[in-house]
PDB file of N, CA and C in Angstrom:
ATOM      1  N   UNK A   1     107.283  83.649 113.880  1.00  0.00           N
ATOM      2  CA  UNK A   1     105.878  83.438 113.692  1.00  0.00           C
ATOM      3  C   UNK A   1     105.719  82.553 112.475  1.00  0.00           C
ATOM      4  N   UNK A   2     104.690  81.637 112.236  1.00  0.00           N
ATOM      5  CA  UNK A   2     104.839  80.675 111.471  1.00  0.00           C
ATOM      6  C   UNK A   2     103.110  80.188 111.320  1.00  0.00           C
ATOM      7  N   UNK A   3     102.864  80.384 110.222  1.00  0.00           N
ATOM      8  CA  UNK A   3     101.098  80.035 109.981  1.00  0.00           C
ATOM      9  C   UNK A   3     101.229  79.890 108.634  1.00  0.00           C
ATOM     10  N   UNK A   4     100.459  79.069 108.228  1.00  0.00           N
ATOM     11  CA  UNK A   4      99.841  78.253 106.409  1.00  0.00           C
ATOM     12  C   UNK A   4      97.990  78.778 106.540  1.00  0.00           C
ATOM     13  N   UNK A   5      98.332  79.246 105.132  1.00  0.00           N
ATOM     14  CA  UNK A   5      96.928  79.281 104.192  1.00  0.00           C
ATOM     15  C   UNK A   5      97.116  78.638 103.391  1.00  0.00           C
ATOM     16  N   UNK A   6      95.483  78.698 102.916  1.00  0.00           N
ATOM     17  CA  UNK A   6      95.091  77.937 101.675  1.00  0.00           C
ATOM     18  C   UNK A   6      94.872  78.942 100.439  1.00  0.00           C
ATOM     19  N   UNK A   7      95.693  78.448  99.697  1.00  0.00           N
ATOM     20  CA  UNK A   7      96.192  79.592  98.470  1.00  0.00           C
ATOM     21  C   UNK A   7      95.268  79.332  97.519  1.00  0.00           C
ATOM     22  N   UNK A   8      93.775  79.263  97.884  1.00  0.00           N
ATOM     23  CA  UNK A   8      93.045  78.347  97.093  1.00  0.00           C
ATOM     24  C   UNK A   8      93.044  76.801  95.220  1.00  0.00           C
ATOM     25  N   UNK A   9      94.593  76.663  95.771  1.00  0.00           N
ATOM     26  CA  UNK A   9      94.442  75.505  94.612  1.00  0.00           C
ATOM     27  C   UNK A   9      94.957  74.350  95.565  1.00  0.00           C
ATOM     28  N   UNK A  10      94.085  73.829  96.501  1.00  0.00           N
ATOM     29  CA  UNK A  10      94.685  72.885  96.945  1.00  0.00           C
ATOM     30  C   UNK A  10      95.935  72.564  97.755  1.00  0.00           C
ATOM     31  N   UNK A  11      96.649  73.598  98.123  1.00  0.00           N
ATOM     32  CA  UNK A  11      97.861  73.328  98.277  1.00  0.00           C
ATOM     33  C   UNK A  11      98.049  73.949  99.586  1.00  0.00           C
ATOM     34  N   UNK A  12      98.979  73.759 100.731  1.00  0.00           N
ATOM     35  CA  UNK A  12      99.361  74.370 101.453  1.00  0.00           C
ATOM     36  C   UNK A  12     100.720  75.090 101.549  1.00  0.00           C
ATOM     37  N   UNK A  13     100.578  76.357 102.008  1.00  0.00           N
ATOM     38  CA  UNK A  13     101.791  76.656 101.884  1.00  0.00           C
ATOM     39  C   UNK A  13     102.293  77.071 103.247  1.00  0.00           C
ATOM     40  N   UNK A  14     103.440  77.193 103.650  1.00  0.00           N
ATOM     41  CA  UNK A  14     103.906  77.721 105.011  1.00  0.00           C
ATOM     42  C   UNK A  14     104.777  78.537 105.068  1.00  0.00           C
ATOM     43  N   UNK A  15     104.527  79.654 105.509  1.00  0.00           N
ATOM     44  CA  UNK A  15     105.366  81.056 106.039  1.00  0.00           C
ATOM     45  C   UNK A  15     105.789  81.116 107.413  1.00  0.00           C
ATOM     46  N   UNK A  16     107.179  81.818 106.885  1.00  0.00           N
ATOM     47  CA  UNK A  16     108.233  82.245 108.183  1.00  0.00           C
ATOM     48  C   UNK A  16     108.084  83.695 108.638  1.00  0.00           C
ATOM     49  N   UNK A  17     108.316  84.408 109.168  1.00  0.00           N
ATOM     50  CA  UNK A  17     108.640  85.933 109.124  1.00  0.00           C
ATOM     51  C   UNK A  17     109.851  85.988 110.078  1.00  0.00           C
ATOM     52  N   UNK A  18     110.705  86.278 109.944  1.00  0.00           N
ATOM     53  CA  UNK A  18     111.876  86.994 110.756  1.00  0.00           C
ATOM     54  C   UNK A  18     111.755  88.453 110.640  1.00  0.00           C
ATOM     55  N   UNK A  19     111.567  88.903 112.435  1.00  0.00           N
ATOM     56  CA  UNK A  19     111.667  90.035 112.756  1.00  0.00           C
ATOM     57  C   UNK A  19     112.906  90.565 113.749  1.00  0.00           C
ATOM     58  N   UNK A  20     113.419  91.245 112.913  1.00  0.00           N
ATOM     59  CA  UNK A  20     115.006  91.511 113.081  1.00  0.00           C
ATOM     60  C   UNK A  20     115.342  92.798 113.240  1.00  0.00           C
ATOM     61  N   UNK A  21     116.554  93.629 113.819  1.00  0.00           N
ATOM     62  CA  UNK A  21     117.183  94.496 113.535  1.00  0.00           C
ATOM     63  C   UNK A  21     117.750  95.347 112.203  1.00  0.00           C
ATOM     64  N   UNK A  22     118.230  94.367 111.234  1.00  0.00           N
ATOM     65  CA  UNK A  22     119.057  94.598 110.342  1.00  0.00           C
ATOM     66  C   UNK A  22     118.865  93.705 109.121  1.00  0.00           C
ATOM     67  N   UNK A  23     119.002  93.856 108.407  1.00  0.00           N
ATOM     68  CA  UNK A  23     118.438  92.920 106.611  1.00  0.00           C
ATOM     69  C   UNK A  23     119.482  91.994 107.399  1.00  0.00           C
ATOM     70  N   UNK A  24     120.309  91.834 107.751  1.00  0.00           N
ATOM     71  CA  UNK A  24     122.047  90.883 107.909  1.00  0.00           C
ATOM     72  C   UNK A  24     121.787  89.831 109.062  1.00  0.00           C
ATOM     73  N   UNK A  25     120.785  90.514 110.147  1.00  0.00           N
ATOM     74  CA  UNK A  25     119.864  89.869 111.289  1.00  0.00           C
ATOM     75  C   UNK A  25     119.108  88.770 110.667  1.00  0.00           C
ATOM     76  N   UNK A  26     118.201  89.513 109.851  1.00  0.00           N
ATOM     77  CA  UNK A  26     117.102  88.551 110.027  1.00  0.00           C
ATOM     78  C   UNK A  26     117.672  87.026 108.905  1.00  0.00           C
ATOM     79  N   UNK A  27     118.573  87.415 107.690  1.00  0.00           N
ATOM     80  CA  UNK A  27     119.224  86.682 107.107  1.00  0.00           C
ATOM     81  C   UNK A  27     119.992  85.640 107.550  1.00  0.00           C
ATOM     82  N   UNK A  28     120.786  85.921 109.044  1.00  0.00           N
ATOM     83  CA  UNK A  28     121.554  85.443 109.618  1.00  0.00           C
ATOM     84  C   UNK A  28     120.669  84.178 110.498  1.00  0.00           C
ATOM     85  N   UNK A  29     119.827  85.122 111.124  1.00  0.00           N
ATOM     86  CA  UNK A  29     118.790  83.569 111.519  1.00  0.00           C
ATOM     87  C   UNK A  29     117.960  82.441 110.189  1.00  0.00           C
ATOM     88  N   UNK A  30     117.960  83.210 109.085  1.00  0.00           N
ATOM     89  CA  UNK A  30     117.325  81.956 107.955  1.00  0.00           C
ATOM     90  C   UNK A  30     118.339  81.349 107.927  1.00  0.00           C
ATOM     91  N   UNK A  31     120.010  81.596 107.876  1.00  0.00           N
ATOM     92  CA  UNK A  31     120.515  80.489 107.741  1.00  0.00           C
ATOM     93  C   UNK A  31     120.743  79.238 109.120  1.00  0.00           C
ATOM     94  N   UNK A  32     120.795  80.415 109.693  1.00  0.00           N
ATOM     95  CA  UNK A  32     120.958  79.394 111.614  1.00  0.00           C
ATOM     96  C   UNK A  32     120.022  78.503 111.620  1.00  0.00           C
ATOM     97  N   UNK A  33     119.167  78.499 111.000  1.00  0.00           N
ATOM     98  CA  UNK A  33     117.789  78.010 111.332  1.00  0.00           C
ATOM     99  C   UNK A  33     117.519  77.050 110.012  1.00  0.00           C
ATOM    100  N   UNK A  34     118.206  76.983 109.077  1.00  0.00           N
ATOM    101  CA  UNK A  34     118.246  75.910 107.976  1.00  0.00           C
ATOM    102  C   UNK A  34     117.802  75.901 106.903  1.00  0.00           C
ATOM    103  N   UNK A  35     116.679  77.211 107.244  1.00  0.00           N
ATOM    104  CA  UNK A  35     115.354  77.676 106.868  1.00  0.00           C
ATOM    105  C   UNK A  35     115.878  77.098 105.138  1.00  0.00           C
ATOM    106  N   UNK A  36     116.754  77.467 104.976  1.00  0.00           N
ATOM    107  CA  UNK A  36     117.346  77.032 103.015  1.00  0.00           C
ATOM    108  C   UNK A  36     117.073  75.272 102.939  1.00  0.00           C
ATOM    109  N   UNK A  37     117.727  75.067 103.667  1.00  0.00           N
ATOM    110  CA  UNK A  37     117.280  73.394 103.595  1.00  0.00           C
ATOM    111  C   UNK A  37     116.470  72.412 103.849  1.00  0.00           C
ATOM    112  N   UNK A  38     115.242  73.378 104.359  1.00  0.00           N
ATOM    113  CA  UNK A  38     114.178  72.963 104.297  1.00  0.00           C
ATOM    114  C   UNK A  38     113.001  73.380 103.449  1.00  0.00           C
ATOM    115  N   UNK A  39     113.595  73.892 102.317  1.00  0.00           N
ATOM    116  CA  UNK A  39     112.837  74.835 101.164  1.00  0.00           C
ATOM    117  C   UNK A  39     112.262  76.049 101.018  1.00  0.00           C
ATOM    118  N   UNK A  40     112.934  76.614 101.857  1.00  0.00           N
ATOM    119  CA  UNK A  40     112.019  77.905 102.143  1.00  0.00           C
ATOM    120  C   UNK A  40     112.489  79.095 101.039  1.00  0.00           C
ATOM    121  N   UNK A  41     111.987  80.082 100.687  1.00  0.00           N
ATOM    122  CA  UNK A  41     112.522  80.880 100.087  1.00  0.00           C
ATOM    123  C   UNK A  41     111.959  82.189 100.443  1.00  0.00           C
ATOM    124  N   UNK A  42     112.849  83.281 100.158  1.00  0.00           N
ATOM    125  CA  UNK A  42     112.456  84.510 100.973  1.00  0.00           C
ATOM    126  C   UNK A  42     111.282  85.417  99.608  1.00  0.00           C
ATOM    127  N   UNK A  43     110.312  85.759  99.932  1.00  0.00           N
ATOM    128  CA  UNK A  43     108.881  86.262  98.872  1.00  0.00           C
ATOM    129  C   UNK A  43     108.701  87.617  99.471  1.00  0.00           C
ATOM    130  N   UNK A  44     108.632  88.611  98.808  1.00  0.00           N
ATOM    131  CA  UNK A  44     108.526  90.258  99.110  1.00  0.00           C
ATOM    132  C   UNK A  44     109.949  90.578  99.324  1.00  0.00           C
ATOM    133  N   UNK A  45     109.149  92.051  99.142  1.00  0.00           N
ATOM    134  CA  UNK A  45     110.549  92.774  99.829  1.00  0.00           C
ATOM    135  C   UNK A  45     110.915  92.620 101.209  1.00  0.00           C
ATOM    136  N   UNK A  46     112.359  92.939 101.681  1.00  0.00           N
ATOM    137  CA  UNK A  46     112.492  92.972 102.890  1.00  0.00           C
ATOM    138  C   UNK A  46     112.576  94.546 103.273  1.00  0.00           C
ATOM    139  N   UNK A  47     111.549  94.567 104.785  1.00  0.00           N
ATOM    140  CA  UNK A  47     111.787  96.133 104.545  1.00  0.00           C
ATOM    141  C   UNK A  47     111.909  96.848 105.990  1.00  0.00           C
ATOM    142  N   UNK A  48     111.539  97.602 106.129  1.00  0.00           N
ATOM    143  CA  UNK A  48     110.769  98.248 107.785  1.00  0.00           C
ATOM    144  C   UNK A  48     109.393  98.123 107.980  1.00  0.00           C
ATOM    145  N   UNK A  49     109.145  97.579 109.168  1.00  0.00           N
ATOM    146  CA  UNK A  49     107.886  98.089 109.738  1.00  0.00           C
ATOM    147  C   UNK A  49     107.556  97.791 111.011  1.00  0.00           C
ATOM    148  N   UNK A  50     106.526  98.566 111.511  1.00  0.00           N
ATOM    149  CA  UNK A  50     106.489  98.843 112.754  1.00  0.00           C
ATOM    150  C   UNK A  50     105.495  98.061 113.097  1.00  0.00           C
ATOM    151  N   UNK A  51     105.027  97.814 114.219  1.00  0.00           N
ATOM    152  CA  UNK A  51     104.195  96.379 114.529  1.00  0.00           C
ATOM    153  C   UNK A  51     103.463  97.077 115.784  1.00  0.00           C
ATOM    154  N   UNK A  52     101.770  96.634 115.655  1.00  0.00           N
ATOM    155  CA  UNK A  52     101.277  96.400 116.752  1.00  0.00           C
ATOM    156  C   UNK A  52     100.893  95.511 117.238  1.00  0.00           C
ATOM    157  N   UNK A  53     100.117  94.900 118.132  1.00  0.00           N
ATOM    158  CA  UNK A  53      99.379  93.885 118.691  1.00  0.00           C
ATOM    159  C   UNK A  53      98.325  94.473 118.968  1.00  0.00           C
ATOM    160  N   UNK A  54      97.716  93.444 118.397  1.00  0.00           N
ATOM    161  CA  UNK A  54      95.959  93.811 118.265  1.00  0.00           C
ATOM    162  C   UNK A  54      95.303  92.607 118.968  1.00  0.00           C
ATOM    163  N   UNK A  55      94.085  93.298 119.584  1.00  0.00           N
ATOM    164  CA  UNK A  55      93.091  92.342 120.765  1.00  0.00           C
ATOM    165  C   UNK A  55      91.966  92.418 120.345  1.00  0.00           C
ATOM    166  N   UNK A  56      91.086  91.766 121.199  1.00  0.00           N
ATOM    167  CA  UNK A  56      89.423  92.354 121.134  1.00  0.00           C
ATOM    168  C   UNK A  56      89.148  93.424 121.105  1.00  0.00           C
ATOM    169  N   UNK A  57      89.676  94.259 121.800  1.00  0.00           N
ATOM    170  CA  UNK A  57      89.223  95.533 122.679  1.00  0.00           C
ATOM    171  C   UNK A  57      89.750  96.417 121.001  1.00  0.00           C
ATOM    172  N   UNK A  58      89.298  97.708 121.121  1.00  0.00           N
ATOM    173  CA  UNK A  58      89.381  98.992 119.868  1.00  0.00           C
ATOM    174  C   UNK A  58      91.037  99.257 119.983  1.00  0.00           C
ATOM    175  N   UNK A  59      92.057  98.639 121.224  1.00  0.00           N
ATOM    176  CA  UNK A  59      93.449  99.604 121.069  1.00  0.00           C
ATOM    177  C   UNK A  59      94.177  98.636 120.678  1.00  0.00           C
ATOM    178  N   UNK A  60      95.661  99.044 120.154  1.00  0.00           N
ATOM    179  CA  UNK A  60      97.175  98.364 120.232  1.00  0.00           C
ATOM    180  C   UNK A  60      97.623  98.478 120.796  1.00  0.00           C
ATOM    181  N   UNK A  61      98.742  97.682 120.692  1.00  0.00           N
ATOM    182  CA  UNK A  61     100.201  97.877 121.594  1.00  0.00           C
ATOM    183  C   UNK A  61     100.610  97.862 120.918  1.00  0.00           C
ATOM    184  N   UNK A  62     101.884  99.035 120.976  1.00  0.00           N
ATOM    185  CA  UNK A  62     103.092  98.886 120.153  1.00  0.00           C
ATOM    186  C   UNK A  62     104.335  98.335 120.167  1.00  0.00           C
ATOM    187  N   UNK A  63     104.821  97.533 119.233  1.00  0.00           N
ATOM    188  CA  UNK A  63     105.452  96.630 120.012  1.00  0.00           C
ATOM    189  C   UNK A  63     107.274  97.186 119.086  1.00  0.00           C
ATOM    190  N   UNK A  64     108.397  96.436 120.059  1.00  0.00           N
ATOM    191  CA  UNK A  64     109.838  96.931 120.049  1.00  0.00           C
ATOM    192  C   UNK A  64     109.546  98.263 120.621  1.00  0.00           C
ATOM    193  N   UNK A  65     108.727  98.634 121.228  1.00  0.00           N
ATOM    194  CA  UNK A  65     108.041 100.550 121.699  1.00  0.00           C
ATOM    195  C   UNK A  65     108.156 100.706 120.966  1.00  0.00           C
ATOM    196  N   UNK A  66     107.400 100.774 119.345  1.00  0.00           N
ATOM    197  CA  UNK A  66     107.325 101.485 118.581  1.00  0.00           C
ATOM    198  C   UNK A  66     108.505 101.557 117.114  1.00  0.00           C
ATOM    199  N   UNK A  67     109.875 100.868 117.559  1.00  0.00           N
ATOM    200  CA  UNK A  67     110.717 101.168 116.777  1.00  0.00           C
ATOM    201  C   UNK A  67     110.330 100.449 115.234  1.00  0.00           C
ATOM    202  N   UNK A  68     110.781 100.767 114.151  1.00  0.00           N
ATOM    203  CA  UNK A  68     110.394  99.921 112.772  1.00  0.00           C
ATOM    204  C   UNK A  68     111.855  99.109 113.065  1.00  0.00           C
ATOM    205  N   UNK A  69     110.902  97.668 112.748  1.00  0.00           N
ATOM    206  CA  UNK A  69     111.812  96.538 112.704  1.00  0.00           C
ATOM    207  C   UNK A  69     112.192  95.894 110.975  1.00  0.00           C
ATOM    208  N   UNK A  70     113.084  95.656 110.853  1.00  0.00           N
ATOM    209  CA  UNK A  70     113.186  94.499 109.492  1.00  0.00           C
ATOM    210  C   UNK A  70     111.946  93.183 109.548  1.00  0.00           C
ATOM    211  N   UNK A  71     111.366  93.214 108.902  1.00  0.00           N
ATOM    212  CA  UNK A  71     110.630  91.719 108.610  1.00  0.00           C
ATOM    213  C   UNK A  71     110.890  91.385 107.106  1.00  0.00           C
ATOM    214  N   UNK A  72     111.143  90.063 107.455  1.00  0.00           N
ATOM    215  CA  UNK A  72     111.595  89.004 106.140  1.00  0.00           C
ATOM    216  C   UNK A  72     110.583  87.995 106.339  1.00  0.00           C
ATOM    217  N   UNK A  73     109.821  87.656 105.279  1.00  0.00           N
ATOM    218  CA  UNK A  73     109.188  86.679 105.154  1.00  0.00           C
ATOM    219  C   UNK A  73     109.097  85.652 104.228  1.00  0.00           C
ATOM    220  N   UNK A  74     109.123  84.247 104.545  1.00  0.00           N
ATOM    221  CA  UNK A  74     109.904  83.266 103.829  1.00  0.00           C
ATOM    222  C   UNK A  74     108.603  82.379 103.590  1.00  0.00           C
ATOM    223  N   UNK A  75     108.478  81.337 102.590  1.00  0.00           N
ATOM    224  CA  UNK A  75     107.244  80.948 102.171  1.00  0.00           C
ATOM    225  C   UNK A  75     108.129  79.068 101.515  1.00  0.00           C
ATOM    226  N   UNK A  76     107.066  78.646 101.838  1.00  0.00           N
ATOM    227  CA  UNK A  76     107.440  76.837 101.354  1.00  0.00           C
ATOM    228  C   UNK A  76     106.386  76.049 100.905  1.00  0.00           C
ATOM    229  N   UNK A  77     106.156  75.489  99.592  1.00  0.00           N
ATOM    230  CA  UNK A  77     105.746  75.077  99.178  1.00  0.00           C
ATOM    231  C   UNK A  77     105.277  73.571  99.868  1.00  0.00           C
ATOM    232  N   UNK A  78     103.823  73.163 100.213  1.00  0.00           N
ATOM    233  CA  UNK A  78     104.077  71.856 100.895  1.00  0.00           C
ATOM    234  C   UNK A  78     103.066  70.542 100.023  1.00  0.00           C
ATOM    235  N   UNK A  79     102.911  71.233  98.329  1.00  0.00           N
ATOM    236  CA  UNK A  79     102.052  69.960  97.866  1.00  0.00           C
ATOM    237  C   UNK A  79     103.082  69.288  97.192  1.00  0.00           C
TER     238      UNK A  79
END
């Protein structure tokens, strides 16, 4: 998943999230993926969590059924 805000000074920035199995998973795709050589750097902790999908409607879905996944989220400076 991959979306930029405006961090209000002008600047854009762009985030990664890898949602993974294992801290070693989601690490393993930042490097497959170059993600280092294209400036990215990993911001927060890496941790568990469990994910829904959210709609119009009042319900979720739970998504992996429910299991807590690793998410890593990676951030790049683009001014």
């Amino acid at each position: 998943m991959t979306h930029t805000i405006d961090n209000r000074q002008n600047t854009q920035d762009e985030y990664i999230t890898i949602i993974a199995r294992t801290v070693a998973d989601a690490m393993r795709q930042f490097k497959a993926k170059g993600l280092d050589e294209l400036g990215f750097a990993i911001v927060g902790p890496v941790s568990k969590h469990q994910f829904a999908l959210a709609d119009e409607s009042d319900t979720t879905t739970d998504m992996f059924d429910g299991n807590p996944m690793i998410a890593a989220t990676f951030r790049r400076s683009t001014n």
